[in-house]
PDB file of N, CA and C in Angstrom:
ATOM      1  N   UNK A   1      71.227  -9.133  -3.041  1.00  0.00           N
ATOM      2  CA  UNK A   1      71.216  -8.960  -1.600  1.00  0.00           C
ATOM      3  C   UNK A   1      71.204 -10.334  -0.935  1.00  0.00           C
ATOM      4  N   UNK A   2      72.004 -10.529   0.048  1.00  0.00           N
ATOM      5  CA  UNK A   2      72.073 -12.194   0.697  1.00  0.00           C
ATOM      6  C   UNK A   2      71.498 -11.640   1.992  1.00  0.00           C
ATOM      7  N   UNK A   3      70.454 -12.942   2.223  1.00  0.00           N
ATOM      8  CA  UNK A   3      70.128 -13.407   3.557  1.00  0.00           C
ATOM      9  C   UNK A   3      71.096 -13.730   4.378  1.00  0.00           C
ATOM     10  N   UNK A   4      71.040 -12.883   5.927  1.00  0.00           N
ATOM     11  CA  UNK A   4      72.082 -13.257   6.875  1.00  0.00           C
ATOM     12  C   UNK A   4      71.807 -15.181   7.029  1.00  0.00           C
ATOM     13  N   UNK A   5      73.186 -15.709   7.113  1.00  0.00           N
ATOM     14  CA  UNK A   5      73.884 -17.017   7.003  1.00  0.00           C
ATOM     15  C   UNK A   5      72.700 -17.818   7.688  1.00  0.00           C
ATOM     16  N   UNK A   6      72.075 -17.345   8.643  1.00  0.00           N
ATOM     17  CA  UNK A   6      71.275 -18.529   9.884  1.00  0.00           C
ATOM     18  C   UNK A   6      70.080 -18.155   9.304  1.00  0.00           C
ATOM     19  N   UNK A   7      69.329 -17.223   8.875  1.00  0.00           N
ATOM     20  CA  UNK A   7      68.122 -17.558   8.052  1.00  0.00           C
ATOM     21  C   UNK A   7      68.329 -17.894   7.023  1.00  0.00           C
ATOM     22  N   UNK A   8      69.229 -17.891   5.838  1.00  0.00           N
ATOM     23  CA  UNK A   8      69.772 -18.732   5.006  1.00  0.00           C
ATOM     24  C   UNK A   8      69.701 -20.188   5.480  1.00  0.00           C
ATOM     25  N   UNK A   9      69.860 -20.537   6.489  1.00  0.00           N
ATOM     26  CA  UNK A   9      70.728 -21.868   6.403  1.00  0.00           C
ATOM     27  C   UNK A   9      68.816 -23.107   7.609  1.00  0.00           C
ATOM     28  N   UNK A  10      67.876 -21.996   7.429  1.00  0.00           N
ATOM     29  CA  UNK A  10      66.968 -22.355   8.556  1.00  0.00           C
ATOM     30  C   UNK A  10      66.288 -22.805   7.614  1.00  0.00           C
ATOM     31  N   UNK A  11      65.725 -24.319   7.562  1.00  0.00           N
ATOM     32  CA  UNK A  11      65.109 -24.815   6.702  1.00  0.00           C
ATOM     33  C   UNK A  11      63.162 -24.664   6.973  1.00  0.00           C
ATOM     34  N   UNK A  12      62.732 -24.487   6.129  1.00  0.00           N
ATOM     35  CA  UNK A  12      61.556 -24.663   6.167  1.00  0.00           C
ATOM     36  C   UNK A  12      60.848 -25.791   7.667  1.00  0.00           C
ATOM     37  N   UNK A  13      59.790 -24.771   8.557  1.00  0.00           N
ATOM     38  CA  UNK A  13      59.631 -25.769   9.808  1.00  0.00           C
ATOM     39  C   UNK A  13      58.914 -26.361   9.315  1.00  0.00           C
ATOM     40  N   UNK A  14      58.020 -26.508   8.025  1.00  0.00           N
ATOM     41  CA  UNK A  14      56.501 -27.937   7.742  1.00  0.00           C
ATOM     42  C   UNK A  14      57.881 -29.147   7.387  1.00  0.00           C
ATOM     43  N   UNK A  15      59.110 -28.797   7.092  1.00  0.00           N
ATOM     44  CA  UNK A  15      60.308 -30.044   6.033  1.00  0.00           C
ATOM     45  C   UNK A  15      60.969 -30.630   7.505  1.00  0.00           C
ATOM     46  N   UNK A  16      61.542 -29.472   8.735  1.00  0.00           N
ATOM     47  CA  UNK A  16      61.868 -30.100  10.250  1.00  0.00           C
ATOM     48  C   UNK A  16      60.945 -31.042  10.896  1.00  0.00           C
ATOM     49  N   UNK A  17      59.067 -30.626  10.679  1.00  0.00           N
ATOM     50  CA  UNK A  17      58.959 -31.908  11.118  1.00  0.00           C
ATOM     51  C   UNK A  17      58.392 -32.696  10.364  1.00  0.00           C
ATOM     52  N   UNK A  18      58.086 -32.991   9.192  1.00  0.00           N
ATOM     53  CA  UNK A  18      58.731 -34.102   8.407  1.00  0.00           C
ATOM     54  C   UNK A  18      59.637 -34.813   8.511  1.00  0.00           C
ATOM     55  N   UNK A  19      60.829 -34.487   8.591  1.00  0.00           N
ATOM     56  CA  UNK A  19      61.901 -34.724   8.781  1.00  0.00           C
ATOM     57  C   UNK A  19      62.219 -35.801   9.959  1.00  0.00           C
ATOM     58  N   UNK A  20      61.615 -35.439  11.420  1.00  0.00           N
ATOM     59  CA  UNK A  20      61.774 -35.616  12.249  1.00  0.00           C
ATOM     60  C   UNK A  20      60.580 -36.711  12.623  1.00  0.00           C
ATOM     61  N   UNK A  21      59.406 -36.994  11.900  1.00  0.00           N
ATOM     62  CA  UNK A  21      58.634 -37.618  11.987  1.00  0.00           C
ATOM     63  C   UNK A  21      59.053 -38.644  11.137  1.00  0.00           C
ATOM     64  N   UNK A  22      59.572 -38.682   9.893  1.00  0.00           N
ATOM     65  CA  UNK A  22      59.982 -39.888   9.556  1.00  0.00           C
ATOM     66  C   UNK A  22      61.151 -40.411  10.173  1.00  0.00           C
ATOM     67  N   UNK A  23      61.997 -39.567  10.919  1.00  0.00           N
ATOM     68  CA  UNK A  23      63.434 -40.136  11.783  1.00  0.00           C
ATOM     69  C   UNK A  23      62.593 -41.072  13.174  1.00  0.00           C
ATOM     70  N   UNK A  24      61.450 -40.465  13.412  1.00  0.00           N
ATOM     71  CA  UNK A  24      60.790 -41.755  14.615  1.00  0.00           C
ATOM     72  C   UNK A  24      60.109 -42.624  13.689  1.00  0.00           C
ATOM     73  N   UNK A  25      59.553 -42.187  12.804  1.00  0.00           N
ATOM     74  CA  UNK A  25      59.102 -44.116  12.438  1.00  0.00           C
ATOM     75  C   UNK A  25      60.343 -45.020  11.752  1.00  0.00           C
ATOM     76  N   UNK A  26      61.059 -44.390  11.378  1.00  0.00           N
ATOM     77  CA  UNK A  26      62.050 -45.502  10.827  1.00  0.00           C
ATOM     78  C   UNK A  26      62.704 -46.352  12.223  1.00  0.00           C
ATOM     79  N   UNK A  27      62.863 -45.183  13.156  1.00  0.00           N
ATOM     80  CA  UNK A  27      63.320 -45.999  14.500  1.00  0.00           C
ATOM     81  C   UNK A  27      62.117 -47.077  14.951  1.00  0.00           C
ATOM     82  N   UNK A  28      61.223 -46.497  14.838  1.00  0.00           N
ATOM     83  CA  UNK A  28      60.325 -47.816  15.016  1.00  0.00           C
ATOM     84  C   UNK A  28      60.376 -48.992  13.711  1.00  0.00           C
ATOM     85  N   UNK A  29      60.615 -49.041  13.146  1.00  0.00           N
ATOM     86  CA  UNK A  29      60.601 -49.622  12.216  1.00  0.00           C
ATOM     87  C   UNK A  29      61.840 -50.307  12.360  1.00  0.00           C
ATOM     88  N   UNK A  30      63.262 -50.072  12.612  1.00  0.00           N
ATOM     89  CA  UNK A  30      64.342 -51.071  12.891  1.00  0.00           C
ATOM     90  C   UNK A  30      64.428 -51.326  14.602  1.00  0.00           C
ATOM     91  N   UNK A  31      63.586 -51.355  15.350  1.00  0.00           N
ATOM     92  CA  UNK A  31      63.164 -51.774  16.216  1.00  0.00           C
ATOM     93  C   UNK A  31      62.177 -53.258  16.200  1.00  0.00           C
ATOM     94  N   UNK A  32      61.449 -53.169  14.558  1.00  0.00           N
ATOM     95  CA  UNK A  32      60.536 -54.223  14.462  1.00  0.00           C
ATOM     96  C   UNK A  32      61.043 -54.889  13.180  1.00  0.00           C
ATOM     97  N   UNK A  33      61.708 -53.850  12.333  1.00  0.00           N
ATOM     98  CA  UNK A  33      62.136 -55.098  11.151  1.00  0.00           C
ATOM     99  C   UNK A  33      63.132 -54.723  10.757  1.00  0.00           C
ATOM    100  N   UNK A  34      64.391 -54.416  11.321  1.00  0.00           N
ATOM    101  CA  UNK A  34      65.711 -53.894  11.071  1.00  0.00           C
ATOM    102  C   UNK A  34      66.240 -54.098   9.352  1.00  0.00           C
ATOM    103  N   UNK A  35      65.758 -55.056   8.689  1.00  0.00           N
ATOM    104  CA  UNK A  35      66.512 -55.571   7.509  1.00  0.00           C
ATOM    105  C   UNK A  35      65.373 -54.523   6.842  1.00  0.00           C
ATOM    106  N   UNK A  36      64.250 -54.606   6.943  1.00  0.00           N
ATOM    107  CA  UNK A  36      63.107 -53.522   6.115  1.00  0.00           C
ATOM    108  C   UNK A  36      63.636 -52.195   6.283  1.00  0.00           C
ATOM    109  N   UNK A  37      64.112 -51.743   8.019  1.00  0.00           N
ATOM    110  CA  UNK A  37      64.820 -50.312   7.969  1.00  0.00           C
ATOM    111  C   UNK A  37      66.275 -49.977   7.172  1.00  0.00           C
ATOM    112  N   UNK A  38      66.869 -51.412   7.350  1.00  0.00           N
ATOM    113  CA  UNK A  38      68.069 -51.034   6.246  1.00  0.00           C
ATOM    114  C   UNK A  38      68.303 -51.029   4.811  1.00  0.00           C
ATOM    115  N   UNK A  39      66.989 -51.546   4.346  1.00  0.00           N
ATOM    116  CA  UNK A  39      66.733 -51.310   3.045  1.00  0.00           C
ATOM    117  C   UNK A  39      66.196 -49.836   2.518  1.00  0.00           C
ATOM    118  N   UNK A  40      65.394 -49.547   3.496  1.00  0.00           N
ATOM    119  CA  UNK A  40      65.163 -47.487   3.217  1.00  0.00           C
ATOM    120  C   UNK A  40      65.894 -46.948   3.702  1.00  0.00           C
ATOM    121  N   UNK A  41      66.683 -47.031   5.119  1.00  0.00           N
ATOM    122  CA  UNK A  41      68.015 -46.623   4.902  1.00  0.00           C
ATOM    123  C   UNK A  41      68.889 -46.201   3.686  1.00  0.00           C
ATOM    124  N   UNK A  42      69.089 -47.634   3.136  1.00  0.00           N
ATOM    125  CA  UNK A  42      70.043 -47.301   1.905  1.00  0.00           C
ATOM    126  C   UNK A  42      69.790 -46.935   0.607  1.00  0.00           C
ATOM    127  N   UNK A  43      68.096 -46.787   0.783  1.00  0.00           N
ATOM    128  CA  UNK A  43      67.994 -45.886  -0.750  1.00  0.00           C
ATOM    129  C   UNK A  43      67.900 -44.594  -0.357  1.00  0.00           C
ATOM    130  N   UNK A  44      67.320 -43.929   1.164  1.00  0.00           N
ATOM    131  CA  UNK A  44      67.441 -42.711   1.154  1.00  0.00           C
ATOM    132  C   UNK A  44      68.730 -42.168   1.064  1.00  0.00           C
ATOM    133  N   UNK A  45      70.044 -43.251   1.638  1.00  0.00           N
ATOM    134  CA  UNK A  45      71.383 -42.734   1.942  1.00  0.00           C
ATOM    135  C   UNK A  45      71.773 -42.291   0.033  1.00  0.00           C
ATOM    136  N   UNK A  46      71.087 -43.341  -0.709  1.00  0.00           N
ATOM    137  CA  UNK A  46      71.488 -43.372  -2.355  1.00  0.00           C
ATOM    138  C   UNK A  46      70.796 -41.712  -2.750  1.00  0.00           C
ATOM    139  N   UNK A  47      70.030 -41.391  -2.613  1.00  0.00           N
ATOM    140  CA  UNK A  47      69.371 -39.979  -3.027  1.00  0.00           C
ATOM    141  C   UNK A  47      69.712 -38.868  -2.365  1.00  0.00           C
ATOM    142  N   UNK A  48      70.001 -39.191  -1.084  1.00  0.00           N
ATOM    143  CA  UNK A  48      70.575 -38.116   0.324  1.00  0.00           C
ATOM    144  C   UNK A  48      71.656 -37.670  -0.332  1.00  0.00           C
ATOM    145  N   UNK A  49      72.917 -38.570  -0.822  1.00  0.00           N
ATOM    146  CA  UNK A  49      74.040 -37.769  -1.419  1.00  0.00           C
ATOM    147  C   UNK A  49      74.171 -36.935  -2.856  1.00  0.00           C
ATOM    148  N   UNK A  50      72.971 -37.695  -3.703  1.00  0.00           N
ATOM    149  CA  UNK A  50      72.962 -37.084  -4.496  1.00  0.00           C
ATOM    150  C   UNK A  50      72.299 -35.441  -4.276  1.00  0.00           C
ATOM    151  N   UNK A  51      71.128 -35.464  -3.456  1.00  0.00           N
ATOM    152  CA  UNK A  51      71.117 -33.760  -3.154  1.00  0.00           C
ATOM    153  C   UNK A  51      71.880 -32.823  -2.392  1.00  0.00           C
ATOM    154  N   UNK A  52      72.389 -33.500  -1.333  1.00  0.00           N
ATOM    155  CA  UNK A  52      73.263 -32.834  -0.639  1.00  0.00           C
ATOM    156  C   UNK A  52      74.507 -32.405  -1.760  1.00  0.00           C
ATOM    157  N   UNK A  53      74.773 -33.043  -2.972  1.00  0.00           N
ATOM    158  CA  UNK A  53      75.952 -32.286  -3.934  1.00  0.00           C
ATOM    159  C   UNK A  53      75.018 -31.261  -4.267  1.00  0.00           C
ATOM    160  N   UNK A  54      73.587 -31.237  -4.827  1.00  0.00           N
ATOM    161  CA  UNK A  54      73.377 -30.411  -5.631  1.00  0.00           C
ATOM    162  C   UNK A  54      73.361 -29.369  -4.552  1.00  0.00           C
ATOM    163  N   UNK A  55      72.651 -29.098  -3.429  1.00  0.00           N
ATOM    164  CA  UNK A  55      72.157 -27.956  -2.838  1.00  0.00           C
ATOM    165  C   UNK A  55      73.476 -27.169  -2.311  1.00  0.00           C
ATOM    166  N   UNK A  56      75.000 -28.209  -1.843  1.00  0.00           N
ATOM    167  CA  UNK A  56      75.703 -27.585  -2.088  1.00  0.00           C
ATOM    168  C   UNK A  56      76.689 -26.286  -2.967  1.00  0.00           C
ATOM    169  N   UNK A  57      76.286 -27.273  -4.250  1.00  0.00           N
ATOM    170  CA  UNK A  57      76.928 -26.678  -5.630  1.00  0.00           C
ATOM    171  C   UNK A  57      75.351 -25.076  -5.557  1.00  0.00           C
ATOM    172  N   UNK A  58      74.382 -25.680  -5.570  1.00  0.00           N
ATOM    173  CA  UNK A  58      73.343 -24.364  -5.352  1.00  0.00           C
ATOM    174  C   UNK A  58      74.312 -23.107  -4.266  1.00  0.00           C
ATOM    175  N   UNK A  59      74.240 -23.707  -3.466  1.00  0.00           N
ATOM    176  CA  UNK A  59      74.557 -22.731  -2.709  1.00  0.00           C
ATOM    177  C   UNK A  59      76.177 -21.778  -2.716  1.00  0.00           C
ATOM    178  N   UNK A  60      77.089 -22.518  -3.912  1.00  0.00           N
ATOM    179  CA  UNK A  60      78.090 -21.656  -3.567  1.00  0.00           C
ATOM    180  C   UNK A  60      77.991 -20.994  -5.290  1.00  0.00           C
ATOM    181  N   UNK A  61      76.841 -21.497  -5.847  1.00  0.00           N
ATOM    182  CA  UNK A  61      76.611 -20.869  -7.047  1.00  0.00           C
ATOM    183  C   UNK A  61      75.593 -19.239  -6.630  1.00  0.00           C
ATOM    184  N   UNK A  62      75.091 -19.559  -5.598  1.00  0.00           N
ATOM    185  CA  UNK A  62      74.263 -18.158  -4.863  1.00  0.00           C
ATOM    186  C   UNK A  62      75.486 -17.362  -4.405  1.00  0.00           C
ATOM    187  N   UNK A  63      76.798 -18.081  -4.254  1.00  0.00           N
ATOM    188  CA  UNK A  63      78.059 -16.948  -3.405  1.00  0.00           C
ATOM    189  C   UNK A  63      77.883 -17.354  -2.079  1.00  0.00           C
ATOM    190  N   UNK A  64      77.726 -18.536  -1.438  1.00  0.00           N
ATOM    191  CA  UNK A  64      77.914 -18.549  -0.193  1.00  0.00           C
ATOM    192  C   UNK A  64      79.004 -19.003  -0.295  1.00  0.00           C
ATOM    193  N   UNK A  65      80.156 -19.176   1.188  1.00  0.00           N
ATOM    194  CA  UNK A  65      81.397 -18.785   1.123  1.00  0.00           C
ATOM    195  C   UNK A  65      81.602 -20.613   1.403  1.00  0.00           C
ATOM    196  N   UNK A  66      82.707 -21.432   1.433  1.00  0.00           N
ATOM    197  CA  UNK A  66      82.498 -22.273   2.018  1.00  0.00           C
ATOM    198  C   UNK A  66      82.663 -22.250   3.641  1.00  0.00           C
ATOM    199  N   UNK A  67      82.942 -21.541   4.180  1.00  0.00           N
ATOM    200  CA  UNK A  67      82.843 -20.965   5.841  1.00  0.00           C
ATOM    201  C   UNK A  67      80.973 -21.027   6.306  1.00  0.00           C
ATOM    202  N   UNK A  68      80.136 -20.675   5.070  1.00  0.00           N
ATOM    203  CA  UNK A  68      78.415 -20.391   5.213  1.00  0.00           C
ATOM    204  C   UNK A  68      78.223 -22.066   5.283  1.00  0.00           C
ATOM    205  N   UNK A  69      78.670 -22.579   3.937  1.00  0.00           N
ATOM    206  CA  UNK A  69      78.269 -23.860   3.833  1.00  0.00           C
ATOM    207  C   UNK A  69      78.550 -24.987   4.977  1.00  0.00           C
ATOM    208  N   UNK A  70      80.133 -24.852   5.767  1.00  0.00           N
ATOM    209  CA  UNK A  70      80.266 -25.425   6.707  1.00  0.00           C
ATOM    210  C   UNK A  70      78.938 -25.225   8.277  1.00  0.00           C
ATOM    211  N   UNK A  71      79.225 -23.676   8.109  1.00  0.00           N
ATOM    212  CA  UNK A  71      78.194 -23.781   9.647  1.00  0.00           C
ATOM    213  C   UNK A  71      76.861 -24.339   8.872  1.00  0.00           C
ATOM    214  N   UNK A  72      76.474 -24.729   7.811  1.00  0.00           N
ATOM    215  CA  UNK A  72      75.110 -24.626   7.480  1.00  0.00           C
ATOM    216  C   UNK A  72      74.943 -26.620   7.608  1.00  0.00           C
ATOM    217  N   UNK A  73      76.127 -26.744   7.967  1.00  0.00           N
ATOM    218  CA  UNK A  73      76.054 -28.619   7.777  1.00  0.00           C
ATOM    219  C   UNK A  73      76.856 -28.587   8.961  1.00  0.00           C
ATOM    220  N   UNK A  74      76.844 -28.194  10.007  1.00  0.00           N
ATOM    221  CA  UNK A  74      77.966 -28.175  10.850  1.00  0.00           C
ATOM    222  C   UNK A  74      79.305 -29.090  11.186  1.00  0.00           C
ATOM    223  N   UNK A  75      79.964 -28.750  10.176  1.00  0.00           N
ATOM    224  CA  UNK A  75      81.174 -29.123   9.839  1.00  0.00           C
ATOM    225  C   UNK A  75      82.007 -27.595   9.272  1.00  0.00           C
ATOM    226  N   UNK A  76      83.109 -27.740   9.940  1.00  0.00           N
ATOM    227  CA  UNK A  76      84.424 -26.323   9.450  1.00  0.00           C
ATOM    228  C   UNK A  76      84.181 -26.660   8.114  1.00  0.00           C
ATOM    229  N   UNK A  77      84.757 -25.208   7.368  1.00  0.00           N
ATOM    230  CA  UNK A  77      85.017 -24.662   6.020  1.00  0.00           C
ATOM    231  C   UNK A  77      85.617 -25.572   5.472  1.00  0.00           C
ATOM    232  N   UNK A  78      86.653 -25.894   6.113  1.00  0.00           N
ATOM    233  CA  UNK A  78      88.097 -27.106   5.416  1.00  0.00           C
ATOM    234  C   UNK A  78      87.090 -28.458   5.026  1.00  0.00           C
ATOM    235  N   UNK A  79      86.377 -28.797   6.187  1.00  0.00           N
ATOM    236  CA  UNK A  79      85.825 -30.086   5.983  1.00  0.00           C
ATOM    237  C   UNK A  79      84.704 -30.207   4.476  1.00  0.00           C
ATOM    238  N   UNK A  80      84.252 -28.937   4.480  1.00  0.00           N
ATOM    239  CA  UNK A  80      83.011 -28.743   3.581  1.00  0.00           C
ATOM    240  C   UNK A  80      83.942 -28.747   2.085  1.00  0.00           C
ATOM    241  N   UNK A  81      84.715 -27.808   2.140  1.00  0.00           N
ATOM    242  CA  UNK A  81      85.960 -27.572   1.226  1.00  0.00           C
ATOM    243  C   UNK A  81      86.440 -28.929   0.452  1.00  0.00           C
ATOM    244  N   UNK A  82      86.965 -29.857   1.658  1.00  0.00           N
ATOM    245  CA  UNK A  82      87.889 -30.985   1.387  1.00  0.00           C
ATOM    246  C   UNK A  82      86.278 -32.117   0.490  1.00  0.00           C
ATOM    247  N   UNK A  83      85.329 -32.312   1.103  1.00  0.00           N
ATOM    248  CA  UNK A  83      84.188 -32.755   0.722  1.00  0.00           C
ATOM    249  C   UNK A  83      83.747 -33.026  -0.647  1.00  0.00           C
ATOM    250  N   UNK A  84      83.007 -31.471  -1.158  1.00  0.00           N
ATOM    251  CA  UNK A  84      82.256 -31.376  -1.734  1.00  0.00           C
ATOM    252  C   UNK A  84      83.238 -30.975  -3.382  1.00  0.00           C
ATOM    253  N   UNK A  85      84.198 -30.174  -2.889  1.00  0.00           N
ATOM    254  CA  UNK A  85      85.101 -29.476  -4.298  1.00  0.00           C
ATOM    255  C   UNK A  85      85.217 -29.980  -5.064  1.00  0.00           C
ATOM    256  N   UNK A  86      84.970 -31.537  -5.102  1.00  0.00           N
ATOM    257  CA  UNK A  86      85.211 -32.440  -7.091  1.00  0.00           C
ATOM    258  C   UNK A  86      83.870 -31.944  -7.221  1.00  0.00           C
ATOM    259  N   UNK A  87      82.434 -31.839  -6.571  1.00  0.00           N
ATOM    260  CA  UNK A  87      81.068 -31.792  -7.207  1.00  0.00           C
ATOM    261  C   UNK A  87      81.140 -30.026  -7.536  1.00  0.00           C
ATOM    262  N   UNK A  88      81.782 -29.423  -7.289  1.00  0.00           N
ATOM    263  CA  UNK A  88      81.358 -27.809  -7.687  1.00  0.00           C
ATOM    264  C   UNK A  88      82.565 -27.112  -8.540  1.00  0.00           C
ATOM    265  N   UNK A  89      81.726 -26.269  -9.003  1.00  0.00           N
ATOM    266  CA  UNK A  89      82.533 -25.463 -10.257  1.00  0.00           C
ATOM    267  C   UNK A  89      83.178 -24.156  -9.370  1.00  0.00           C
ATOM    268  N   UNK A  90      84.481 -24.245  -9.257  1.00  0.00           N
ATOM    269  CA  UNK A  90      84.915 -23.028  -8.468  1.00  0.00           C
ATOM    270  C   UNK A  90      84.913 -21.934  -9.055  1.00  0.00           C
TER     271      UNK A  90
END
């Protein structure tokens, strides 16, 4: 049985503000030491892509369509499609 697409795609609210609490201190943080923010910058950007393949490949291994996966990253089907398709097993 699948969860309709938007509670599917609604992430946990304790991970939104997490999320959103570390997006203001990093702004404070390249406000005061820009080279310190671009250094966690670029290791989160180094780990960010690596999950964003997996939870993708998760999710079209659950049968979501790539049309689910697009609204769920808001980007069209094609874009999600053109993206992610070398990381997943069709």
């Amino acid at each position: 049985m699948h969860a309709p697409p938007l509670f599917a795609a609604a992430p946990p609210r304790e991970l939104l503000i997490k999320s959103h609490m570390l997006s203001e201190q990093i702004v404070r943080l390249a406000a005061e030491r820009p080279l310190a923010a671009l250094t966690l910058l670029s290791q989160v950007e180094s780990w960010q892509r690596a999950l964003l393949d997996q939870a993708v490949a998760g999710a079209r291994e659950a049968g979501a369509s790539w049309a689910e996966v697009g609204v769920a990253m808001g980007i069209s089907k094609q874009a999600a499609h053109e993206r992610f398709r070398a990381h997943v097993r069709s």
